[in-house]
N, C-alpha and C. Protein backbone atom coordinates (compact mmCIF):
# COMPACT_ATOMS: atom_id res chain seq x y z
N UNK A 1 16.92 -22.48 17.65
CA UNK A 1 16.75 -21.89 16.35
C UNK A 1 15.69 -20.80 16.45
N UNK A 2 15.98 -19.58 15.78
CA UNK A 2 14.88 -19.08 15.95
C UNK A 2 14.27 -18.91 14.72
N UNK A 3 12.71 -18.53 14.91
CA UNK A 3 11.80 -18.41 14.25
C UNK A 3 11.36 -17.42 13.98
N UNK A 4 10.76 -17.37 12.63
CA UNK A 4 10.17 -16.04 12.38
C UNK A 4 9.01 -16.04 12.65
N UNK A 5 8.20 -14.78 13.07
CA UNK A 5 6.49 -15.06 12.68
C UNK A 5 6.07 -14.29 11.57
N UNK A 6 4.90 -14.81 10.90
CA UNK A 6 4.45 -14.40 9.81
C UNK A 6 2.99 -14.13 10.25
N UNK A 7 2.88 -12.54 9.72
CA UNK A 7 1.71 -12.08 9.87
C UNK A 7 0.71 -12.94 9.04
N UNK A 8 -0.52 -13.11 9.34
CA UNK A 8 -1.93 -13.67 8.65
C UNK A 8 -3.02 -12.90 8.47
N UNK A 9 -2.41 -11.75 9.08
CA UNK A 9 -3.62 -10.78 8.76
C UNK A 9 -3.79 -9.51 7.45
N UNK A 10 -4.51 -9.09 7.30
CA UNK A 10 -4.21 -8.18 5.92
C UNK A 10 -4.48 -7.24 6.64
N UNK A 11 -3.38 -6.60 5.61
CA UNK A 11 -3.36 -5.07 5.83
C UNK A 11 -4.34 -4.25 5.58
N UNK A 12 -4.63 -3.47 6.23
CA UNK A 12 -5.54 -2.32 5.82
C UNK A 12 -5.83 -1.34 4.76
N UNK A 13 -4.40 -1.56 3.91
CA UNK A 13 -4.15 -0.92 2.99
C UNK A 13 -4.55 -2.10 1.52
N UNK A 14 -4.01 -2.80 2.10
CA UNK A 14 -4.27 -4.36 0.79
C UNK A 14 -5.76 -4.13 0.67
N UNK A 15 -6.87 -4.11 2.10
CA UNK A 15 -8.12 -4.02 1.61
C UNK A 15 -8.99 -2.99 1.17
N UNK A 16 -7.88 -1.83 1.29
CA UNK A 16 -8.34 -0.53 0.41
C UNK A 16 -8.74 -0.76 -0.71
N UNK A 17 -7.29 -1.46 -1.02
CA UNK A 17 -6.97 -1.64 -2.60
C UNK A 17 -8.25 -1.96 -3.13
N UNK A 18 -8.36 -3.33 -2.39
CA UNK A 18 -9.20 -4.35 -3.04
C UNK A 18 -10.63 -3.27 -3.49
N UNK A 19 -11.08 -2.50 -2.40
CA UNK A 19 -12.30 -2.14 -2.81
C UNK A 19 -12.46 -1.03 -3.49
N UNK A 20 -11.09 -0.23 -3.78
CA UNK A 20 -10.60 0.58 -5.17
C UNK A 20 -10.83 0.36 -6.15
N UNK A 21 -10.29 -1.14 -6.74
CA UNK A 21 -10.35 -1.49 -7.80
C UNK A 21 -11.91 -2.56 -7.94
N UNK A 22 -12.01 -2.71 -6.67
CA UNK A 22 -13.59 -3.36 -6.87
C UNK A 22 -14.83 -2.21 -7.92
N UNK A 23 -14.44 -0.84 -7.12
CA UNK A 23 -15.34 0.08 -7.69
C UNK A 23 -14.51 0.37 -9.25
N UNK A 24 -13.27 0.61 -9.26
CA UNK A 24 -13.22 1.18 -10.95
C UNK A 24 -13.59 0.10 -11.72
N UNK A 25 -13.43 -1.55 -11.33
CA UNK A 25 -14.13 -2.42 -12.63
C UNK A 25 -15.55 -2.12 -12.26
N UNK A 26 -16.01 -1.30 -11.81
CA UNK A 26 -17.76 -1.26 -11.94
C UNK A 26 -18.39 -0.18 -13.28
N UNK A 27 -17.07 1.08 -13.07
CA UNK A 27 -17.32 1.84 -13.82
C UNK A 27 -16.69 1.15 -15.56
N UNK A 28 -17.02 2.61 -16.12
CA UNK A 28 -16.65 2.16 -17.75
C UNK A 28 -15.61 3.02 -17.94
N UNK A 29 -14.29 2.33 -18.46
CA UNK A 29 -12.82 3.30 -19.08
C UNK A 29 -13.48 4.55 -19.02
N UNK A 30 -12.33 5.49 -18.27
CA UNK A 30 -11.96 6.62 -18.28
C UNK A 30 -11.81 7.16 -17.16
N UNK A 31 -11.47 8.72 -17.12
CA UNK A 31 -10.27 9.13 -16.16
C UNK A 31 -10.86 8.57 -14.45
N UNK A 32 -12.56 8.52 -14.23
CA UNK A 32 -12.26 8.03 -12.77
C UNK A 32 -12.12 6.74 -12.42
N UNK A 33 -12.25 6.57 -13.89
CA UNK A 33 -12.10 4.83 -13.14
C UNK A 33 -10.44 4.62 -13.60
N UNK A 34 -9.86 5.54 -13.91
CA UNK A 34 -8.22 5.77 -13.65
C UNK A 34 -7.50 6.15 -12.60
N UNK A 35 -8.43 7.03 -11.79
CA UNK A 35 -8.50 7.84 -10.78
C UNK A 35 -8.03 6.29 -9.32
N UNK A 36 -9.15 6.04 -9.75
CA UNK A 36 -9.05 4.62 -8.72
C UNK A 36 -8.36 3.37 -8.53
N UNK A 37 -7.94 3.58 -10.22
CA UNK A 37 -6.90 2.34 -10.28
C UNK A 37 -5.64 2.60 -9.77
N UNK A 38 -4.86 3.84 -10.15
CA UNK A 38 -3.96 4.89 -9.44
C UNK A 38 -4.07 4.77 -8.00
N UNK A 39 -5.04 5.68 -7.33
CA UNK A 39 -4.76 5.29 -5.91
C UNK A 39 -5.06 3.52 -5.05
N UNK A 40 -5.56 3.03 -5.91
CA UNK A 40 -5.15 1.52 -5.56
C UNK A 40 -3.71 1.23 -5.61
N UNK A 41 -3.19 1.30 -6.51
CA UNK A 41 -1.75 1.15 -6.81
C UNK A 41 -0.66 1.76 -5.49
N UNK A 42 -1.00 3.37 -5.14
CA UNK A 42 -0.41 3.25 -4.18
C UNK A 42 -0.53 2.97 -2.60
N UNK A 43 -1.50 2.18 -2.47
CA UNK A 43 -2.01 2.08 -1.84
C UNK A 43 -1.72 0.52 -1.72
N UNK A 44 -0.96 -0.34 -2.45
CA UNK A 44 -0.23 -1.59 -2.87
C UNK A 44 0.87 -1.14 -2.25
N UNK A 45 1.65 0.01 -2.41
CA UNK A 45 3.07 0.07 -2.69
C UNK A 45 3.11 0.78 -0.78
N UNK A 46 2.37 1.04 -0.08
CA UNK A 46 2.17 1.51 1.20
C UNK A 46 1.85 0.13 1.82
N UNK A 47 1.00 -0.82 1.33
CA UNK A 47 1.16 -2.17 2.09
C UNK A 47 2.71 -2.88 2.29
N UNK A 48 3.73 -2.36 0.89
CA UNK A 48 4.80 -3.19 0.37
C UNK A 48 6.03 -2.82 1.35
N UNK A 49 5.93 -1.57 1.14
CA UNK A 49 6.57 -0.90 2.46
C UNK A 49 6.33 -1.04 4.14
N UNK A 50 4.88 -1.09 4.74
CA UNK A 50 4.76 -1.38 5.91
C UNK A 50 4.99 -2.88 6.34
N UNK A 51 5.16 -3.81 5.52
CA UNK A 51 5.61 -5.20 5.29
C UNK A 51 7.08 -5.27 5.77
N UNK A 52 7.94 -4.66 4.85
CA UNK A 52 8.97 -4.50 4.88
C UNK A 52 10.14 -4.87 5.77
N UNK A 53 10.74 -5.92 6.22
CA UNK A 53 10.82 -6.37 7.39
C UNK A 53 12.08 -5.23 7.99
N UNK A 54 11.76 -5.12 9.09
CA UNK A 54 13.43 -3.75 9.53
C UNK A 54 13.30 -2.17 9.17
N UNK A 55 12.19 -2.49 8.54
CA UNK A 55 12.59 -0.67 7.88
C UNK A 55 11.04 0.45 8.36
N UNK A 56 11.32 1.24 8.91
CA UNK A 56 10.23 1.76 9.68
C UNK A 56 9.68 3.45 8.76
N UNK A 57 9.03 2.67 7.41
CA UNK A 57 9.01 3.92 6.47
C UNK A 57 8.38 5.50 6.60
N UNK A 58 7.61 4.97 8.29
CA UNK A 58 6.88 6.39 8.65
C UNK A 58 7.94 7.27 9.31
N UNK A 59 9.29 7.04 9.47
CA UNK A 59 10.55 7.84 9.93
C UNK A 59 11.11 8.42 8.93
N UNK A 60 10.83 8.20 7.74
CA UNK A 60 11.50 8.88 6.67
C UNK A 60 10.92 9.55 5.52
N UNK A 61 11.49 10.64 5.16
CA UNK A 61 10.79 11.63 3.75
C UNK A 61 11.10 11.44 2.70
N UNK A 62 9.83 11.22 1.64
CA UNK A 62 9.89 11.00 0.00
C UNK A 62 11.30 11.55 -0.76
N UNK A 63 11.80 12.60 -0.13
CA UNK A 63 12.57 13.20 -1.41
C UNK A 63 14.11 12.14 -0.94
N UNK A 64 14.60 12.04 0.30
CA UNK A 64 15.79 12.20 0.35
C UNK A 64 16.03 11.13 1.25
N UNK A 65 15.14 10.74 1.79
CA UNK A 65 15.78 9.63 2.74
C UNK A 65 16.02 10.31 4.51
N UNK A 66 15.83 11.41 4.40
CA UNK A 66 16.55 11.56 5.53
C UNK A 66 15.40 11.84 6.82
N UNK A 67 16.03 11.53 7.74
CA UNK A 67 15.03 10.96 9.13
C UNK A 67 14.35 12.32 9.52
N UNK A 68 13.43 11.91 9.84
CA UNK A 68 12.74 13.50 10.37
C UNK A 68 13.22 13.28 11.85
N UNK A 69 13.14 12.35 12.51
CA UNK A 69 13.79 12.64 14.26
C UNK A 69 14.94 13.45 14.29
């Protein structure tokens, strides 16, 4: 049978996040502490993707899908 392995380590990007949004709850509402919540966010969605099991998202471009090789 085979097995999968499961990573245990965090991503580099997950602990961006974390200290993104560590700093905008420091500040008080408004645009930079929007600023930070924003690039936390994608910075979630770049962990979600390098996760991704099979799919190698640094081969491909935002607009269209299509392979840069």
């Amino acid at each position: 049978m085979a097995q999968t392995q499961i990573s245990t380590e965090t991503s580099t990007w997950l602990m961006q996040a974390k200290d993104f949004l560590y700093e905008a709850r420091r500040l008080k509402p408004g645009p930079e502490r929007n600023d930070l919540r924003q690039t936390a966010k994608v910075l979630r969605e770049l962990a979600k993707l390098e996760a991704a099991p099979g799919r190698d998202w640094r081969q491909t471009t935002g607009s269209g899908g299509e392979s840069v090789v």
